[in-house]
Structure formats: structure tokens, C-alpha cells
Protein backbone atom coordinates (compact mmCIF):
# COMPACT_ATOMS: atom_id res chain seq x y z
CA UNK A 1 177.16 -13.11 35.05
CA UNK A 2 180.39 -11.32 36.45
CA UNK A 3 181.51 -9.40 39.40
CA UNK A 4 183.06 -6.33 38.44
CA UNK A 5 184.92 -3.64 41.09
CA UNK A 6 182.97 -0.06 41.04
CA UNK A 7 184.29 1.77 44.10
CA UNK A 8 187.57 1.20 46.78
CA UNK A 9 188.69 3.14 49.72
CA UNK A 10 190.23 0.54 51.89
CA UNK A 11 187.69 -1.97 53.48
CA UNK A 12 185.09 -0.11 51.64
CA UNK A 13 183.81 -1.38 48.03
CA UNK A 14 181.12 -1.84 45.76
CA UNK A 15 180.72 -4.03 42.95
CA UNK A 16 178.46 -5.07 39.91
CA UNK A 17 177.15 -8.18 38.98
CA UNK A 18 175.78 -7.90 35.37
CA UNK A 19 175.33 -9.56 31.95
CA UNK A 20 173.37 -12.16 30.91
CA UNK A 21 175.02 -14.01 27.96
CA UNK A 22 171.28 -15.08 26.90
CA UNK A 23 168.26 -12.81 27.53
CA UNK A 24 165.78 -15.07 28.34
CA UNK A 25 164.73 -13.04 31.15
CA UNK A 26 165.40 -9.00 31.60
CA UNK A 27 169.03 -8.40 32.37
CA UNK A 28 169.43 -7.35 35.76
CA UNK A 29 172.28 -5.87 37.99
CA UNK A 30 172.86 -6.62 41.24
CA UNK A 31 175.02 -4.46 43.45
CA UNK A 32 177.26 -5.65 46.21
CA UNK A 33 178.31 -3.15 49.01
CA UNK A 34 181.11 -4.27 51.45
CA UNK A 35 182.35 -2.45 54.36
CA UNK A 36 184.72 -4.02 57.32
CA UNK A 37 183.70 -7.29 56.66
CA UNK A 38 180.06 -6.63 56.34
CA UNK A 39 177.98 -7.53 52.79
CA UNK A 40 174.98 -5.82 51.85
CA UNK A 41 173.32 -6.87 48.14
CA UNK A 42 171.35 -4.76 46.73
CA UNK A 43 168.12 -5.91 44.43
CA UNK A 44 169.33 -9.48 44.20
CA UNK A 45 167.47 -11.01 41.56
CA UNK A 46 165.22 -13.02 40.71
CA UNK A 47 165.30 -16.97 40.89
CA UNK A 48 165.84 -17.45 37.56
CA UNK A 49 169.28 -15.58 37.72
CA UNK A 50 169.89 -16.26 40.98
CA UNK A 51 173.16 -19.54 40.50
CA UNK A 52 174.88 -17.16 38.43
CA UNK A 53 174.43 -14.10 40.87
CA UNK A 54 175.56 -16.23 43.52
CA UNK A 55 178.53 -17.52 41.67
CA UNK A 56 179.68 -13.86 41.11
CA UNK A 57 179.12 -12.88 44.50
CA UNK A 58 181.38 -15.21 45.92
CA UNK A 59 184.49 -14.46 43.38
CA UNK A 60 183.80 -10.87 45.40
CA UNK A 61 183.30 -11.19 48.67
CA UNK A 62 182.66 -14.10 51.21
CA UNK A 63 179.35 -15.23 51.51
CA UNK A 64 179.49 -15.55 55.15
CA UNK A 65 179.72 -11.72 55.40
CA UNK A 66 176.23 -11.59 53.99
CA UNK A 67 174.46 -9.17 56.34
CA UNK A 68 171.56 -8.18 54.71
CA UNK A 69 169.52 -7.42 51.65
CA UNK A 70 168.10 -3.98 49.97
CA UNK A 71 164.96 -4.86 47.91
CA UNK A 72 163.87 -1.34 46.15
CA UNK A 73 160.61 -2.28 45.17
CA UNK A 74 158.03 -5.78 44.63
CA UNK A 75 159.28 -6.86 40.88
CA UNK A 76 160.19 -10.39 40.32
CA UNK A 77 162.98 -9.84 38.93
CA UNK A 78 164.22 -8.14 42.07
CA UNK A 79 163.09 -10.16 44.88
CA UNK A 80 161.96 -13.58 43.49
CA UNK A 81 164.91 -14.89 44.74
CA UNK A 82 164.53 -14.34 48.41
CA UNK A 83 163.54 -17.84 49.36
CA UNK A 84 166.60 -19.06 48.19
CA UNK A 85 168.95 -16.54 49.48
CA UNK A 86 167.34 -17.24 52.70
CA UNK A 87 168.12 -21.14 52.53
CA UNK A 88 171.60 -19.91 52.58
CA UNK A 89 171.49 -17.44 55.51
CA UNK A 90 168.31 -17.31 57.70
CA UNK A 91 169.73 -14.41 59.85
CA UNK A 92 169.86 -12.46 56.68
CA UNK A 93 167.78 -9.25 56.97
CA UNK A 94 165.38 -7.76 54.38
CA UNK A 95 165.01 -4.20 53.79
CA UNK A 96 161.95 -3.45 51.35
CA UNK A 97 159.28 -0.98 51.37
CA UNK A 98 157.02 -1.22 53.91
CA UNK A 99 153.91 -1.14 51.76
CA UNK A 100 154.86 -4.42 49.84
CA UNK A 101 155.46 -6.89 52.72
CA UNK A 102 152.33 -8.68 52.14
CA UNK A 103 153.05 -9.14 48.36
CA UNK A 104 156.69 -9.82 48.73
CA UNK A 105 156.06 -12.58 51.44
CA UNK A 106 154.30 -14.42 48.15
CA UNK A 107 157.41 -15.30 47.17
CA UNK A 108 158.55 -17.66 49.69
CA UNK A 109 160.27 -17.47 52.73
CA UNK A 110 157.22 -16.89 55.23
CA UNK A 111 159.83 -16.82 58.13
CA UNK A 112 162.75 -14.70 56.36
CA UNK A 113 163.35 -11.31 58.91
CA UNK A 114 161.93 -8.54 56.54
CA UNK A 115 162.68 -5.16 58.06
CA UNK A 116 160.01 -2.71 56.82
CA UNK A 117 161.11 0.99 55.30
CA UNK A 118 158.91 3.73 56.00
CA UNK A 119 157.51 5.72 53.18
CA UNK A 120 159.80 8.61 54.38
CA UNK A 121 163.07 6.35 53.74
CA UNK A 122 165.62 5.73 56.38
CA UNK A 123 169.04 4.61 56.55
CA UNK A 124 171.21 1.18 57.73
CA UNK A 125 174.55 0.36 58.87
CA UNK A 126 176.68 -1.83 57.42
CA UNK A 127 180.47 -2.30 58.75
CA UNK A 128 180.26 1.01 60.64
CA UNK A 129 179.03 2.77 57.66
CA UNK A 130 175.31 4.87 57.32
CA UNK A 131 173.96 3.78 53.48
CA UNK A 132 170.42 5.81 52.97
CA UNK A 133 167.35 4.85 51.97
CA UNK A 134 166.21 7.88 49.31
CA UNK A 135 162.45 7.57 48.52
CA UNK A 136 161.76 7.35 44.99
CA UNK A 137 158.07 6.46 45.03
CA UNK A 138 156.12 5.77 41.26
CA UNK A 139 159.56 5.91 39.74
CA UNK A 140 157.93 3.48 38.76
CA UNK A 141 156.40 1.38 42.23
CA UNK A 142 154.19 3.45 44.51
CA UNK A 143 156.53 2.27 47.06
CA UNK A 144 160.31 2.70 45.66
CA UNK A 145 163.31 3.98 47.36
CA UNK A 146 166.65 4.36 46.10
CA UNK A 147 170.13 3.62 48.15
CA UNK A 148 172.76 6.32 48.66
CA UNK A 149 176.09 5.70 49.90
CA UNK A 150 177.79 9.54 50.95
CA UNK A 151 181.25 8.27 51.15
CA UNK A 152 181.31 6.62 47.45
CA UNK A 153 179.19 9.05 46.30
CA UNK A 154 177.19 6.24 44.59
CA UNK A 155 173.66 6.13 44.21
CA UNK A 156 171.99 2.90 43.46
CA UNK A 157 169.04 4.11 41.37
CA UNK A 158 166.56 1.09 41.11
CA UNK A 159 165.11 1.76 37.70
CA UNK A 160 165.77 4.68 37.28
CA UNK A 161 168.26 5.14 34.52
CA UNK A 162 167.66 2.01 33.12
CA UNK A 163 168.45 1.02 29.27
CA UNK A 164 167.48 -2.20 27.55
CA UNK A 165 170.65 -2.99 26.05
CA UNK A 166 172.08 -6.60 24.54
CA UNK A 167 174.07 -9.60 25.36
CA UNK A 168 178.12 -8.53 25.94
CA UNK A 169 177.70 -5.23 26.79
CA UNK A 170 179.56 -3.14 29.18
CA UNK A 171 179.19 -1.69 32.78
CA UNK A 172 179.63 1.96 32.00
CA UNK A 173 178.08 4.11 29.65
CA UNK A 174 181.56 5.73 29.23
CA UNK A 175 184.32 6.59 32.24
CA UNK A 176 186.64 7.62 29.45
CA UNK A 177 184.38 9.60 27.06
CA UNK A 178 184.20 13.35 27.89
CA UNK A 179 182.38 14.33 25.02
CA UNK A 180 179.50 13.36 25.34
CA UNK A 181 179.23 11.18 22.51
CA UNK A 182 178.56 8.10 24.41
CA UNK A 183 176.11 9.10 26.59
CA UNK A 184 173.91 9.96 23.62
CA UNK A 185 174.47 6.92 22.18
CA UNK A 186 173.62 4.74 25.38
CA UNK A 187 170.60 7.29 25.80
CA UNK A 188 168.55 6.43 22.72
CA UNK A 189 168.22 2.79 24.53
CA UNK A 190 166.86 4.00 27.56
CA UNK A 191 164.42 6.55 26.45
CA UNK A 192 161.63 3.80 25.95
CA UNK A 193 161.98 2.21 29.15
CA UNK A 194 161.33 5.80 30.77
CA UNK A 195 158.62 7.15 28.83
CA UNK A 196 156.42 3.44 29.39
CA UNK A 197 157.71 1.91 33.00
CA UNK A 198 157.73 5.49 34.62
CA UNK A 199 154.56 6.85 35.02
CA UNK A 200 154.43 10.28 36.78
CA UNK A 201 155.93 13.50 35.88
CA UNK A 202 155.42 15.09 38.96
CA UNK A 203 157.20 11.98 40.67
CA UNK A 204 159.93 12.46 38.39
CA UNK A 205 160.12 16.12 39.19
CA UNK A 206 160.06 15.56 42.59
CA UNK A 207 163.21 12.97 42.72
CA UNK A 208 165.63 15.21 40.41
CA UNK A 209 165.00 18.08 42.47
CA UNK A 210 166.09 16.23 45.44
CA UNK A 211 169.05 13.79 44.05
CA UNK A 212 170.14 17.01 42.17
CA UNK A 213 171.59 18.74 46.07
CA UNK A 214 173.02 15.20 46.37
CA UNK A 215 176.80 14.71 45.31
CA UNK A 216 176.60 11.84 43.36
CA UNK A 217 179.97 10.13 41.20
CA UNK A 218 178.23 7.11 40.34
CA UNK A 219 174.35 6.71 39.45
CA UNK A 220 173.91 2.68 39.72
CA UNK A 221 170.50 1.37 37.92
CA UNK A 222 169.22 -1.82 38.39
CA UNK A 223 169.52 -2.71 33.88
CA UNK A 224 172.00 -1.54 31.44
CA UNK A 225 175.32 0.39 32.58
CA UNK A 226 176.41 2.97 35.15
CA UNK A 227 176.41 6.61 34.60
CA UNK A 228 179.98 8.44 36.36
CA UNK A 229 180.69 11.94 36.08
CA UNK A 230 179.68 13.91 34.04
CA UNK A 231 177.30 11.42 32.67
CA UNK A 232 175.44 11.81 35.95
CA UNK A 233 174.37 15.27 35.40
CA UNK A 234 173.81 14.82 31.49
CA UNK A 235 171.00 11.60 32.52
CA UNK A 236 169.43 14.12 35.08
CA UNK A 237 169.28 17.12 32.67
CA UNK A 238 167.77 14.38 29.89
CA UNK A 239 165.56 13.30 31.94
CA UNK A 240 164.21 15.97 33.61
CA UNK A 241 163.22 17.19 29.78
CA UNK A 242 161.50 13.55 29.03
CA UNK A 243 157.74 13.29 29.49
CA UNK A 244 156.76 9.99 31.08
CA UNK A 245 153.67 7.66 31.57
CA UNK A 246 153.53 7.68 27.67
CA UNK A 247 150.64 4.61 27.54
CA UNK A 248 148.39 7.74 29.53
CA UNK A 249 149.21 10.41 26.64
């Protein structure tokens, strides 16, 4: 896996840590927000994954600046790898949804400092800066939240606009393609992983019509690439239109 730069405004920056050269296990991004010397990660992985996230993460930023962790919902592939993380940095703090504490606490770490989120969301500060936690519940865990940084303009979207795509590929959908063309290329790989994992229209309803008022440059997901721009709007439009929870039907 590999660090790569997302967002930069002085002491403020995000990066991605993505690709798998062998899918053994689901690909999975991790996101790495730091800000004044301050580290947040963001969905860090499961243990399987978790030498090679740790090797990126520390071509990026200093692990010592590891403040705390955002875990959007109870997956494995998520959060599995808290007990390690941990054994590096006890005073680490977990954010995670309130409901799953009692599951998540399976995984190890019976002393880590989890630091429950309210079904209504919430927010943290990290180097002087207010990230927000956007509740995103069955989209697809009945406890999900999303994170939302207002000064990037980046939302970190959890599973939502995820695409199953192979080995090698690349971060973005397309910065440089303003036709379109890409997007609907990249799109044909994610509509199966919405209409299964995602079960509830009305949940779905309910989060575009309130990350729709948000201005948002960057919509992160936790698998495939990262939508910017224009792309943004053209994955909420698509998938708006997309009926979900397809195994029901």
C-alpha cells in the first residue's frame, strides 16, 4: 500500500493509503488527516492489512502525532486492527458509533479509550481544527456516520461510493476528465456494491438530501477511488436514481 497527498493548505493535509497489489482480502482505504502536528486516521484497517498501512503512514506523517482514530462503523475490515494500533499508542482515542462498543471491544484491546458517538453525530478537534461526525446510519450499518472536514471540503464517505475495482488501480476516478466519460466508466463497478451492501432507500434518501447543502470537493470512500468535482455531484445524482437492498426485491 501507498500514501498518496489529497488535500494541502499549510499545516493542514489529508492523504490516502490504498492498493493492495494482491486481493486476498477487500481493498481498503485508509485516510490520514493532519493538522498542526496532530494525526487523525480514519477507518484504519483491518489486521490483515494493517504492516502495510502502517508502513504508509509513516512515509506521511510521524507516528508520534497519532492522536486518535475514526472508526465509521463495526466491519472487520475497518476496525480489526485496533488491538494492534493500540500496542503502538495506548493514549490513542477511538471514535466509533456508540451502538457498536460492545461488538467492537471483541476485537481486542479491552482497555483501548473508545470515545462513543451519539446517534445524532458530533464533531472532534484535531490541531485546532472542528472535523464532523455526519450520521449516515444503514448506509449500510444501523450505526454509520460519515466524517466531514469544512475547510478541505472533503467528505470521508465510509462505504458509500464504494467500487470493487482491481490490483494497480488509481486514487481518482478522474481529476482531469470533464466529460464525464470516466465517471461512467468507474460507475459500472460500483453499482453492485450499492444495490447489495446498502439496504434502505429511505436511508439513502435521507443522506443525499443532507450531504447535498454540504459543499463538498472531495467525496473519500472507504474502497475504490475518490470522486472531486464534478464527479461529486454526478455519484449523488446516480445514486439518488439507484434502488438499493436488491437481495429484498
Amino acid at each position: 500500500m501507498k500514501a498518496a497527498p489529497i488535500f494541502e493548505a499549510g499545516s493542514h493535509r489529508w492523504w490516502i493509503i490504498y492498493d493492495q497489489d494482491e486481493h486476498r482480502v477487500i481493498d481498503s482505504n485508509v485516510y490520514v488527516i493532519e493538522s498542526n502536528e496532530q494525526t487523525i486516521i480514519l477507518d484504519p484497517g483491518g489486521f490483515e492489512i494493517f504492516p502495510q498501512v502502517f508502513a504508509a503512514l509513516v512515509e506521511a506523517v510521524p507516528p508520534s502525532s497519532l492522536k486518535a482514530a475514526f472508526v465509521s462503523h463495526q466491519d472487520p475490515d475497518i476496525a480489526s486492527s485496533l488491538p494492534l494500533w493500540h500496542a503502538c499508542n495506548e493514549k490513542m482515542e477511538w471514535h466509533i458509533p456508540k451502538l457498536w462498543e460492545g461488538f467492537i471491544r471483541h476485537y481486542g484491546a479491552l482497555d483501548a479509550p473508545l470515545q462513543n458517538i451519539e446517534d445524532t453525530g458530533g464533531s472532534i478537534i484535531i490541531g485546532g481544527r472542528r472535523l464532523e461526525f455526519i450520521p449516515a446510519h444503514y448506509l449500510h450499518s444501523s450505526a454509520n456516520f460519515h466524517l466531514y472536514d469544512p475547510e478541505a471540503k472533503i467528505l470521508f464517505s465510509g462505504d458509500v461510493g464504494a467500487a470493487l475495482l482491481p490490483p494497480g488501480h488509481d486514487a481518482w476516478v478522474d481529476r482531469r476528465d470533464k466529460t464525464g466519460r470516466a465517471f461512467a466508466e468507474h460507475i459500472s463497478k460500483a453499482k453492485y456494491f450499492h444495490e447489495r451492501w446498502m439496504p434502505s432507500n429511505a436511508a439513502k434518501k435521507n443522506w443525499i438530501e443532507r450531504v447535498s447543502q454540504m459543499d463538498i470537493q472531495y467525496l473519500c470512500p472507504q474502497h475504490g477511488a475518490i470522486y472531486s468535482g464534478d464527479n461529486v455531484k454526478r455519484f449523488l445524482d446516480w445514486f439518488d436514481k439507484l434502488t438499493v437492498g436488491t437481495a429484498i426485491i
